[in-house]
Protein backbone atom coordinates (compact mmCIF):
# COMPACT_ATOMS: atom_id res chain seq x y z
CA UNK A 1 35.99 -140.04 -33.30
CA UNK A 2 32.36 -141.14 -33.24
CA UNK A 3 30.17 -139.92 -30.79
CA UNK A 4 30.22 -142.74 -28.28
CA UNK A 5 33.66 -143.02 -28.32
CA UNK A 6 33.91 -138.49 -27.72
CA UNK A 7 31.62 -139.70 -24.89
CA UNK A 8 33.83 -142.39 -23.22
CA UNK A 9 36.44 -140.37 -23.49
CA UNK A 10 34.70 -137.39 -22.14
CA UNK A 11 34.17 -138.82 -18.87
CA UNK A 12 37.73 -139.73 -18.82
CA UNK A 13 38.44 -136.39 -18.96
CA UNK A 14 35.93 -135.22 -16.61
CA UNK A 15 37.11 -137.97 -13.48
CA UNK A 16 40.75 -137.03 -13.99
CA UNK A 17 40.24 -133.36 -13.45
CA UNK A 18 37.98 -133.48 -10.65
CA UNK A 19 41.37 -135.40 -9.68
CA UNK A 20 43.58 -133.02 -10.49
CA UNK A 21 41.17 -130.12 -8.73
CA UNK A 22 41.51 -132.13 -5.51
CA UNK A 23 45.48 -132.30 -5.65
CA UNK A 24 45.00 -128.73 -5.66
CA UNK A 25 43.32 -127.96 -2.79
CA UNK A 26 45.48 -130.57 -1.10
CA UNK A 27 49.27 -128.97 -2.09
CA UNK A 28 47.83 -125.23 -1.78
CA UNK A 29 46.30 -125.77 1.46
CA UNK A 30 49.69 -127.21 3.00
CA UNK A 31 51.29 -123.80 2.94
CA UNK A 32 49.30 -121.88 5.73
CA UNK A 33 48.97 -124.41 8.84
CA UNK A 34 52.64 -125.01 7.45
CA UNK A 35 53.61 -121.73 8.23
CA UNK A 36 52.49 -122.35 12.22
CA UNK A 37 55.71 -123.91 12.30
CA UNK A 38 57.79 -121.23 10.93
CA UNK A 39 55.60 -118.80 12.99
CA UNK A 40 56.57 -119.91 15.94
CA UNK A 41 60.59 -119.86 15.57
CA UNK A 42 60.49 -116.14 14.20
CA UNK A 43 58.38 -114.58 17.49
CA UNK A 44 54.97 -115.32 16.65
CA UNK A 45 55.17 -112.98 13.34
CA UNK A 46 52.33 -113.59 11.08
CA UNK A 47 53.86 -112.26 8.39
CA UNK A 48 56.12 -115.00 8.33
CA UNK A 49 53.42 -117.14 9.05
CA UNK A 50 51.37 -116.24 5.37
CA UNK A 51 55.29 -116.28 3.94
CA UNK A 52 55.05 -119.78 2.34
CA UNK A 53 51.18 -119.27 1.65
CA UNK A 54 52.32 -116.23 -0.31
CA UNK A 55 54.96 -117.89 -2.46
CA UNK A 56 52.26 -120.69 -3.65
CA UNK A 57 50.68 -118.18 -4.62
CA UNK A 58 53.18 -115.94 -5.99
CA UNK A 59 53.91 -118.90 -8.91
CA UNK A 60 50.90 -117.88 -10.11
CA UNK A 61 52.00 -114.75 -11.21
CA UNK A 62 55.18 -115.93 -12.58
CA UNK A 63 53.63 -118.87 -14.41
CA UNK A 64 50.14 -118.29 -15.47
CA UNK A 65 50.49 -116.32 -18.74
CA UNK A 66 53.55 -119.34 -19.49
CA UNK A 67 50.87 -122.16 -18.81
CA UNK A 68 48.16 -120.87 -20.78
CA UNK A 69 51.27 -120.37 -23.85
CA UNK A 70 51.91 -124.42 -22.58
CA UNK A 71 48.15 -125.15 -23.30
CA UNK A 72 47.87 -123.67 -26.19
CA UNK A 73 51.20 -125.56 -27.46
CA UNK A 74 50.55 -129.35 -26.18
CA UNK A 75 47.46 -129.51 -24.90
CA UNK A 76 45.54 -130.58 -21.54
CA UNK A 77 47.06 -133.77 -21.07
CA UNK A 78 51.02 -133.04 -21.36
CA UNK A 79 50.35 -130.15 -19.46
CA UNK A 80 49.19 -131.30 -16.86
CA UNK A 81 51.94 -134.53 -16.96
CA UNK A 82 54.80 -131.91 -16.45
CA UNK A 83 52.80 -129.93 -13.70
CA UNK A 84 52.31 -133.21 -11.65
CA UNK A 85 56.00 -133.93 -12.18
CA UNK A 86 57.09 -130.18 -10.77
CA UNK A 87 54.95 -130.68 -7.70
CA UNK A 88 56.70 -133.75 -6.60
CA UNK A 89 60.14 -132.05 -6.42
CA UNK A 90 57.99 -129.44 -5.15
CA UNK A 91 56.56 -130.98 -2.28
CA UNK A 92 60.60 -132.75 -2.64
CA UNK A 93 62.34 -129.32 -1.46
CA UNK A 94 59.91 -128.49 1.46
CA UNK A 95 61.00 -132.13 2.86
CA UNK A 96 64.53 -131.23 2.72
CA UNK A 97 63.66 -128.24 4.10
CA UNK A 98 63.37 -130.16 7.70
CA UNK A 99 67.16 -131.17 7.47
CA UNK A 100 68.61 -128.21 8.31
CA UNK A 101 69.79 -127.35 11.81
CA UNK A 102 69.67 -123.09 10.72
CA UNK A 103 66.19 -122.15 10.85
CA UNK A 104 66.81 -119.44 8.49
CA UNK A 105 68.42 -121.68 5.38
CA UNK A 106 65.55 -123.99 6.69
CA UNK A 107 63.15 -121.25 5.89
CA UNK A 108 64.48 -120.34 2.54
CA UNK A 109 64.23 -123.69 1.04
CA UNK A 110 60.97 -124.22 2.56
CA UNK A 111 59.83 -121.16 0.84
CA UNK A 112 61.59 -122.28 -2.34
CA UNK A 113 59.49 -125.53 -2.17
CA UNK A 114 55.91 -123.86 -1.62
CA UNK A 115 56.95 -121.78 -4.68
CA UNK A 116 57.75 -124.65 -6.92
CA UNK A 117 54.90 -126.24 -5.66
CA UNK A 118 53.01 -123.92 -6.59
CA UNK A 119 54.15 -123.62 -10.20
CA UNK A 120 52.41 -126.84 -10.40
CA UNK A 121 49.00 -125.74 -8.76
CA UNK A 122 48.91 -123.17 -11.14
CA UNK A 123 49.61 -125.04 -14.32
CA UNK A 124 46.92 -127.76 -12.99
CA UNK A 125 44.33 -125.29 -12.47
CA UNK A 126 45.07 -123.48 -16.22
CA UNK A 127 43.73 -126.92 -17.52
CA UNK A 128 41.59 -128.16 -15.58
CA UNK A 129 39.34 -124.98 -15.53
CA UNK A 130 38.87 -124.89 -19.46
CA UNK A 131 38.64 -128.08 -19.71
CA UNK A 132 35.29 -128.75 -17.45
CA UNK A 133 34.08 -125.87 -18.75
CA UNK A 134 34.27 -126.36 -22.18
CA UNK A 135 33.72 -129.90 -21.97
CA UNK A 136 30.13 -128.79 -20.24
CA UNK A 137 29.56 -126.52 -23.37
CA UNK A 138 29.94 -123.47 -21.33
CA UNK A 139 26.66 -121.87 -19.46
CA UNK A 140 25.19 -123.22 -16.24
CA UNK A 141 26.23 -126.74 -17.53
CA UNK A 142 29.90 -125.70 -17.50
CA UNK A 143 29.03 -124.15 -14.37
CA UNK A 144 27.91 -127.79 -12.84
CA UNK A 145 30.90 -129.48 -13.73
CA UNK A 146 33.14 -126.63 -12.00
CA UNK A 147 30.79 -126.89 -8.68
CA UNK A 148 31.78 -130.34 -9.10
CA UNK A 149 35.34 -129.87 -9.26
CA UNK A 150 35.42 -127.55 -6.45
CA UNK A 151 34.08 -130.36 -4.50
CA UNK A 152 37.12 -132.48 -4.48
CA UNK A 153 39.23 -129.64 -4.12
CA UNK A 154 37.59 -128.18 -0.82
CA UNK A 155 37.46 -132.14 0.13
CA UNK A 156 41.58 -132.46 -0.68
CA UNK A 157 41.65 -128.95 1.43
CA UNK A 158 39.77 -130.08 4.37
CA UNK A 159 42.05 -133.31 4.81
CA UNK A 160 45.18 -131.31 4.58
CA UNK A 161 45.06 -129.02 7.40
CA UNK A 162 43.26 -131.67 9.78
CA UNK A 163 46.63 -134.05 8.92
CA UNK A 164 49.64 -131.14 9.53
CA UNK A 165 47.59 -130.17 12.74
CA UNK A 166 47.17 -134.08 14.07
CA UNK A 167 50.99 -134.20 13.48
CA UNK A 168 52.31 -131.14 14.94
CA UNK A 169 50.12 -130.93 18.02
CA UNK A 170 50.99 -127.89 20.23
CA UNK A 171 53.54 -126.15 18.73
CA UNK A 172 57.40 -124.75 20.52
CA UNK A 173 60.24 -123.42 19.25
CA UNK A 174 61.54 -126.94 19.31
CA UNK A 175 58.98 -128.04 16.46
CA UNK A 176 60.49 -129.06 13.51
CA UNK A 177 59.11 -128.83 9.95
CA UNK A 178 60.07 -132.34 9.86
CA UNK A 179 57.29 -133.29 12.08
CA UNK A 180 54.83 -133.41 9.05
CA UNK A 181 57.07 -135.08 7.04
CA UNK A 182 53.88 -138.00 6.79
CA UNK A 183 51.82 -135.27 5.26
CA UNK A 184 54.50 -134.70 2.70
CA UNK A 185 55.04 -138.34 1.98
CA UNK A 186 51.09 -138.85 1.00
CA UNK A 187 51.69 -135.67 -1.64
CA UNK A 188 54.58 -136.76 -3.20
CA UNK A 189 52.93 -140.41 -3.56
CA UNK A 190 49.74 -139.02 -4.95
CA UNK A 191 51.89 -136.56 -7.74
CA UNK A 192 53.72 -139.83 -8.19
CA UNK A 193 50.69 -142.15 -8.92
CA UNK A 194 49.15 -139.27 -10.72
CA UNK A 195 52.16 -139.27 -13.51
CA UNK A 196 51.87 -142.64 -14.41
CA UNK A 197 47.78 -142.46 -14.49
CA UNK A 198 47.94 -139.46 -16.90
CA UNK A 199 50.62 -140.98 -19.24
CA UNK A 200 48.57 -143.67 -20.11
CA UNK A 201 45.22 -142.21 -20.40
CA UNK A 202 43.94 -140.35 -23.46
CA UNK A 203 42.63 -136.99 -22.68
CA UNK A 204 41.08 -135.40 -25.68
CA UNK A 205 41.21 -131.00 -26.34
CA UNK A 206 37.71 -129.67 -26.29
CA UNK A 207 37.02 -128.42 -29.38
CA UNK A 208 36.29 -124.40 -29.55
CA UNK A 209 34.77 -122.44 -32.27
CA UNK A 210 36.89 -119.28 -33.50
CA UNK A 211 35.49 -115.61 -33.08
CA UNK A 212 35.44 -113.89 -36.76
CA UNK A 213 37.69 -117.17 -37.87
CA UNK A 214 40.80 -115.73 -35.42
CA UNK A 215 41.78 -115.78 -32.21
CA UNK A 216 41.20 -112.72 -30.44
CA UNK A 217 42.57 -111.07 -26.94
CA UNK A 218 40.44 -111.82 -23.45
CA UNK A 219 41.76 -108.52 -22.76
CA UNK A 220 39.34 -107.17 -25.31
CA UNK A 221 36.67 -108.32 -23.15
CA UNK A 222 35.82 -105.92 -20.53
CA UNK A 223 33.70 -108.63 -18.30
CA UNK A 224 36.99 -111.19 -18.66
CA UNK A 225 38.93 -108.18 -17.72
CA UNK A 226 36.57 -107.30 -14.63
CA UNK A 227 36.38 -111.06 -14.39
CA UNK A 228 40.10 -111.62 -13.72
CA UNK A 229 40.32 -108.73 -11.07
CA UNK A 230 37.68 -110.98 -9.11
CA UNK A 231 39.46 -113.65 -9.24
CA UNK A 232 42.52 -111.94 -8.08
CA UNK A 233 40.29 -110.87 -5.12
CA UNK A 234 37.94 -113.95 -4.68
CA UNK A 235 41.03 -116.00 -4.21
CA UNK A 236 42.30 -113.81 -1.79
CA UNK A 237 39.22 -113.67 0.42
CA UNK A 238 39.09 -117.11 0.32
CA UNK A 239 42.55 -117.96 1.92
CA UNK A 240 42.71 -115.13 3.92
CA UNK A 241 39.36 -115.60 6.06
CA UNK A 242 40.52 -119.09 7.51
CA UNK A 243 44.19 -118.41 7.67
CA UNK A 244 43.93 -115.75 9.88
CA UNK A 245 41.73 -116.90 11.74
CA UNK A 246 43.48 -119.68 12.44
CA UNK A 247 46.57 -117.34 13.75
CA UNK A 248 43.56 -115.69 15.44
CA UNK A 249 42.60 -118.58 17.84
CA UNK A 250 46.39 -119.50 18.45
CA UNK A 251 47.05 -115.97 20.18
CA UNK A 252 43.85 -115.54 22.08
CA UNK A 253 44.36 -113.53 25.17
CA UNK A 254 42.20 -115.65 26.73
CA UNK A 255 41.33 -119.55 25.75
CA UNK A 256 43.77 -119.75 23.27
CA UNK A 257 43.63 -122.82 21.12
CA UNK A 258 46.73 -125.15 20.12
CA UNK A 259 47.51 -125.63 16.28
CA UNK A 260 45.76 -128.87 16.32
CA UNK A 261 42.50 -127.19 17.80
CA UNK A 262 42.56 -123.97 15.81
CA UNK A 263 43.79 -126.03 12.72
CA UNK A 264 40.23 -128.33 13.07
CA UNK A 265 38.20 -124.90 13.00
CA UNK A 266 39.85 -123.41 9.67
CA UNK A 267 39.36 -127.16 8.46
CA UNK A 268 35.93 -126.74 9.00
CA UNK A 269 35.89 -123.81 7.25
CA UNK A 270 36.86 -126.07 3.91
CA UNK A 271 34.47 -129.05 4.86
CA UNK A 272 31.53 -126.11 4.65
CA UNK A 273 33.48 -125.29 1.25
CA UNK A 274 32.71 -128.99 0.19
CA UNK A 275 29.11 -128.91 1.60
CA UNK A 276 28.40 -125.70 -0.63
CA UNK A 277 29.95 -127.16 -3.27
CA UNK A 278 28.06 -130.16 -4.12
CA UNK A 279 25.23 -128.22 -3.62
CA UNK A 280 26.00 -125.76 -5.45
CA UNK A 281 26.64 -128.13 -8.11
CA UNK A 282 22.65 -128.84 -8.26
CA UNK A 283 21.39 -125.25 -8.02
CA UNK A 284 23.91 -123.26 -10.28
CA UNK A 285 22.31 -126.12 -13.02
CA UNK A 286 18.49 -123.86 -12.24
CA UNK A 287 19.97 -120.85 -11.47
CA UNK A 288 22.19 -118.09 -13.42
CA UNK A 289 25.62 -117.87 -12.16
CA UNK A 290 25.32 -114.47 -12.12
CA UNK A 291 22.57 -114.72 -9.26
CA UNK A 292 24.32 -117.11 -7.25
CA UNK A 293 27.50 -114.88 -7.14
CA UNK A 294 25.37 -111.45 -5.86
CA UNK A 295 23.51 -113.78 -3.46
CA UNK A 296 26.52 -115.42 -1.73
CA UNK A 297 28.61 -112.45 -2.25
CA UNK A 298 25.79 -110.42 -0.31
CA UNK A 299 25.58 -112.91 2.50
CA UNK A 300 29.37 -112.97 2.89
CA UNK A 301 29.29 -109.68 3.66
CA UNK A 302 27.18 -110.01 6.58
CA UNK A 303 29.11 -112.67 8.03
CA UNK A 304 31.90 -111.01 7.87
CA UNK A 305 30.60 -107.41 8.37
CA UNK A 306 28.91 -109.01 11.81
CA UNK A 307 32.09 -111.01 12.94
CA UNK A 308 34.13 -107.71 13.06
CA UNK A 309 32.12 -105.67 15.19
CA UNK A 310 31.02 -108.68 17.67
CA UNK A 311 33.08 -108.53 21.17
CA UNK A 312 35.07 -111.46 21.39
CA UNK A 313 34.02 -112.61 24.81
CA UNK A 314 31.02 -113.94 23.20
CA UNK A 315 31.72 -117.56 23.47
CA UNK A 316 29.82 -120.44 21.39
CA UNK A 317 30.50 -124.36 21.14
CA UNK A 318 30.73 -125.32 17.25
CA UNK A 319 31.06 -128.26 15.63
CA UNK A 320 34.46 -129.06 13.75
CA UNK A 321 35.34 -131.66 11.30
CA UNK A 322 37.95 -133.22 13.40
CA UNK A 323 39.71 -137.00 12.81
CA UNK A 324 36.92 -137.05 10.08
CA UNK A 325 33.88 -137.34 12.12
CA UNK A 326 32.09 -133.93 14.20
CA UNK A 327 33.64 -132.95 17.49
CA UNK A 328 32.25 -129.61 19.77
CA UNK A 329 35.18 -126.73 19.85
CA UNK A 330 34.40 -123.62 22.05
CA UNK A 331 35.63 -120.85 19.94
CA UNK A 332 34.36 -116.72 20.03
CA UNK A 333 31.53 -115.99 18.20
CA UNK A 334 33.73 -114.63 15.32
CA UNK A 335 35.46 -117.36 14.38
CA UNK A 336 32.11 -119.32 13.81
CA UNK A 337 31.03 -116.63 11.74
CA UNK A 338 33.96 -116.79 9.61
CA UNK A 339 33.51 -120.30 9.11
CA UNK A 340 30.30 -120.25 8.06
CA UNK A 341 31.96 -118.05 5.06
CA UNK A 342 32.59 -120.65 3.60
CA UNK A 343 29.24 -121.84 2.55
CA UNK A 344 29.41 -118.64 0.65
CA UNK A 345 33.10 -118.48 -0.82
CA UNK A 346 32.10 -122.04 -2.42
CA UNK A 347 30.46 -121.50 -5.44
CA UNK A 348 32.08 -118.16 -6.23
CA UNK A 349 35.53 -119.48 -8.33
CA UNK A 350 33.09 -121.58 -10.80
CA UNK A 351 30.90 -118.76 -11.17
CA UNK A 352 33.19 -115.96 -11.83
CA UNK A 353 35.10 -118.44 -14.16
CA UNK A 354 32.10 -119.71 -15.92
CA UNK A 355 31.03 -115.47 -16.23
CA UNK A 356 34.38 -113.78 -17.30
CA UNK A 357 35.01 -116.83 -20.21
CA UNK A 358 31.73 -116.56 -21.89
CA UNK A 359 31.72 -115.43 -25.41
CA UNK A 360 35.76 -115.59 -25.81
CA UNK A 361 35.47 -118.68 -28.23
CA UNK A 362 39.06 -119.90 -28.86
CA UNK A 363 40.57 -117.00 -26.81
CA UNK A 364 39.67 -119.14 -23.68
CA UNK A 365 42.84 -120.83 -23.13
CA UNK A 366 44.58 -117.60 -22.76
CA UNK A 367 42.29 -116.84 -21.12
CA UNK A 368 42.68 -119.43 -18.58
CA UNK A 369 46.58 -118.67 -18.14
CA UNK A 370 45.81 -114.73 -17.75
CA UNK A 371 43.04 -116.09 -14.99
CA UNK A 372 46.22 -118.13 -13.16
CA UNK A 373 48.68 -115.27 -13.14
CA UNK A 374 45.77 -113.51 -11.16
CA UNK A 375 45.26 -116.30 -8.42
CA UNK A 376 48.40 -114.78 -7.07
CA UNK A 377 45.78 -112.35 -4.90
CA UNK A 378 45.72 -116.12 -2.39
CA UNK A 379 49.10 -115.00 -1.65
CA UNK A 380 48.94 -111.14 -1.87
CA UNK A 381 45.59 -110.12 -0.14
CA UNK A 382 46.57 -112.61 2.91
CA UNK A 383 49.93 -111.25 3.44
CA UNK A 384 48.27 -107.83 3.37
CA UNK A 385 45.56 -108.89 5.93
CA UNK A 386 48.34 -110.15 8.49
CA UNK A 387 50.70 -107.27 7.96
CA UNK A 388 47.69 -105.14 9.38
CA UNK A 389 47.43 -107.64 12.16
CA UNK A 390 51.05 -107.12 13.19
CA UNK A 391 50.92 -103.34 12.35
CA UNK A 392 47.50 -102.92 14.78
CA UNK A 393 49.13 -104.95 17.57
CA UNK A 394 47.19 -107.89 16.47
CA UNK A 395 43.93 -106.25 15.96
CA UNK A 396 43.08 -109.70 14.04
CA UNK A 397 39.32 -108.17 13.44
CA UNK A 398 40.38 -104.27 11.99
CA UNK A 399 42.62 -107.43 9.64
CA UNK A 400 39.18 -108.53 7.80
CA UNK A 401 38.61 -104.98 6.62
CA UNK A 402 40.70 -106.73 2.95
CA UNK A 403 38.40 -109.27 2.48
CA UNK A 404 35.24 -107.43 3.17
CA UNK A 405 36.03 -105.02 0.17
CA UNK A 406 37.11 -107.58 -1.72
CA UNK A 407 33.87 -109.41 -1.30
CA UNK A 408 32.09 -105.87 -2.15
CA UNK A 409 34.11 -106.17 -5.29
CA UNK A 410 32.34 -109.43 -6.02
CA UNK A 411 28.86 -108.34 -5.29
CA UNK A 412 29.32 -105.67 -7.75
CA UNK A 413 31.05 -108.14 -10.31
CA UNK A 414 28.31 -110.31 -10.21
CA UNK A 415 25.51 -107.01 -10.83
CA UNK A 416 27.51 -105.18 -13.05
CA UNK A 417 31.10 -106.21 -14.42
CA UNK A 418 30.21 -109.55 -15.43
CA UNK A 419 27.44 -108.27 -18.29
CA UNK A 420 29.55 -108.89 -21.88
CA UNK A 421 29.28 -105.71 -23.66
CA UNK A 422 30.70 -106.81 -26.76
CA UNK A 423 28.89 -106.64 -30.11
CA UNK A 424 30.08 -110.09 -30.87
């Protein structure tokens, strides 16, 4: 292939993963503003809120190591044909999940759904990570296309929650999961469009030099080790903060907001995702993604450190990404410093990606499934966090003690695990 054709097909490449990276945001951020739903039919129990959160997320355990084998066997493009294909029966079981009068079997397919659904995320994210990366030649340039990514997924993320929220208004036991079944329609249509797009197109494998002529084991790698462990975390942090939160403002004690409300705020949390994104996009091109993770990581830890001590009865208006323009929400001072989070949590899965796959050559699409099966801490870490919120009486704040260590973690990924010790 000459070198304007490697081009052309290049940015192919590059506009149907940013695709793909949006269709993840979109199906994983379904699960938790889902889960209001179930919430409210099992006592207000915010375990069984995160339940459907944590099987998305629990197919990545099951299936990363399998997709990166799938990579490494057919490539990007088939790959990610066969993931788009599971997430339409995925999103396909949660919407026969609705037609059942028991609320437990109701339940249990629902939860069946999110975790077929999120066999698919998984497998999308094993190639569309690599890909970008490798396609930017690694470094802050692979780094750039990743921040770019990211964008479309926090924009796919915002929309989500905004749309189940809009639908299911204030929530009784008499809501029905069926009551977003618009929401579910626009997912199966886009996995449906995005079959047919992706078996037509070509979508060429990066090419990727060999270490020592072989292909050796991330897990030699102590930074892709220490790398992996952050993702585990960073994910965690990430879908934690505005989950809870958003449980948080539905059981205020005083000012409680409805589903639709609270649902705006923890959308806003994604929009800020987006903003921090794109321009995170331009600086992690002039700076080292090793800086950018300590700074944001640091700053994080403020915000969050602050929000927990804070009394509650500290009210402030904020502005929410709501019916996609800026409304004013009245919300405690916590929840606005959670949001702003998200500025910070934006630019940290590129980074730590873009750190913990340097040097590994030809080992990176192992790599890359390894990194998957390790995204299960979005389903984990959460669960965790509102299990101490129903343990504490709903002590939502003592909660965020899981992802202020995990962002600790970060900070000292980003100084110290992420230097590559190896020789080679």
């Amino acid at each position: 292939m000459n070198a304007q054709k490697q081009k052309n097909a290049n940015v192919v490449a590059i506009i149907t993963m940013f695709f793909l990276f949006g269709m993840v945001g979109f199906v994983t951020n379904l699960a938790a503003p889902a889960g209001t739903i179930w919430m409210s039919k099992y006592e207000g129990s915010n375990t069984i809120g995160m339940l459907g959160n944590f099987m998305n997320f629990f197919a990545y355990l099951v299936m990363g190591i399998p997709a990166g084998m799938l990579l490494q066997k057919i490539g990007y493009k088939k790959t990610a044909l066969i993931a788009v294909v599971v997430g339409f029966f995925g999103i396909g079981i949660q919407f026969l999940s609705g037609k059942f009068a028991s609320d437990n079997v109701g339940l249990t397919v629902y939860l069946i759904g999110a975790f077929v659904a999120g066999l698919c995320v998984c497998m999308l994210n094993t190639v569309v990570n690599p890909m970008l990366n490798e396609i930017g030649g690694g470094g802050k340039k692979g780094n750039t296309l990743l921040q770019w990514g990211s964008s479309l997924n926090s924009l796919f993320g915002t929309i989500a929650p905004v749309l189940v929220g809009a639908l299911i208004g204030s929530v009784t036991k008499n809501t029905a999961f069926s009551d977003i079944n618009l929401v579910l329609y626009i997912a199966m249509g886009i996995f449906a469009l995005s079959a047919i797009i992706l078996y037509f197109i070509h979508i060429p494998d990066p090419n990727v030099e060999k270490i020592d002529g072989r292909v050796r084991s991330p897990w030699k790698f102590r930074h892709f080790v220490l790398g992996a462990i952050g993702i585990f975390v960073y994910v965690g942090v990430e879908v934690g903060i505005p989950g809870t939160m958003k449980f948080f403002l539905e059981n205020l004690k005083n000012g409680a907001l409805d589903p639709s409300a609270a649902g705006t705020v923890a959308a806003t949390y994604w929009f800020l995702m987006l903003i921090g994104r794109l321009a995170g996009a331009g600086i992690a091109a002039k700076v080292s993604g090793r800086a950018l993770l300590a700074a944001v990581a640091s700053a994080a830890i403020i915000l969050v450190g602050v929000a927990m001590i804070l009394p509650q009865s500290i009210i402030v208006s904020m502005p929410v990404f709501s019916n996609f323009k800026f409304a004013m929400q009245t919300v405690p001072i916590n929840a606005l410093l959670f949001v702003l989070v998200g500025l910070c949590t934006s630019v940290m899965w590129g980074g730590i990606f873009n750190l913990a796959v340097e040097g590994l050559g030809a080992s990176v699409k192992k790599a890359s499934g390894i990194f998957m099966m390790m995204v299960v801490g979005g389903g984990i870490l959460p669960l965790l966090q509102n299990g101490i919120v129903d343990w504490s009486g709903k002590n939502y704040m003592l909660s965020y003690i899981v992802p202020l260590l995990g962002l600790a973690y970060l900070l000292f990924y980003a100084l110290i695990g992420s230097k590559n010790v190896n020789k080679q």
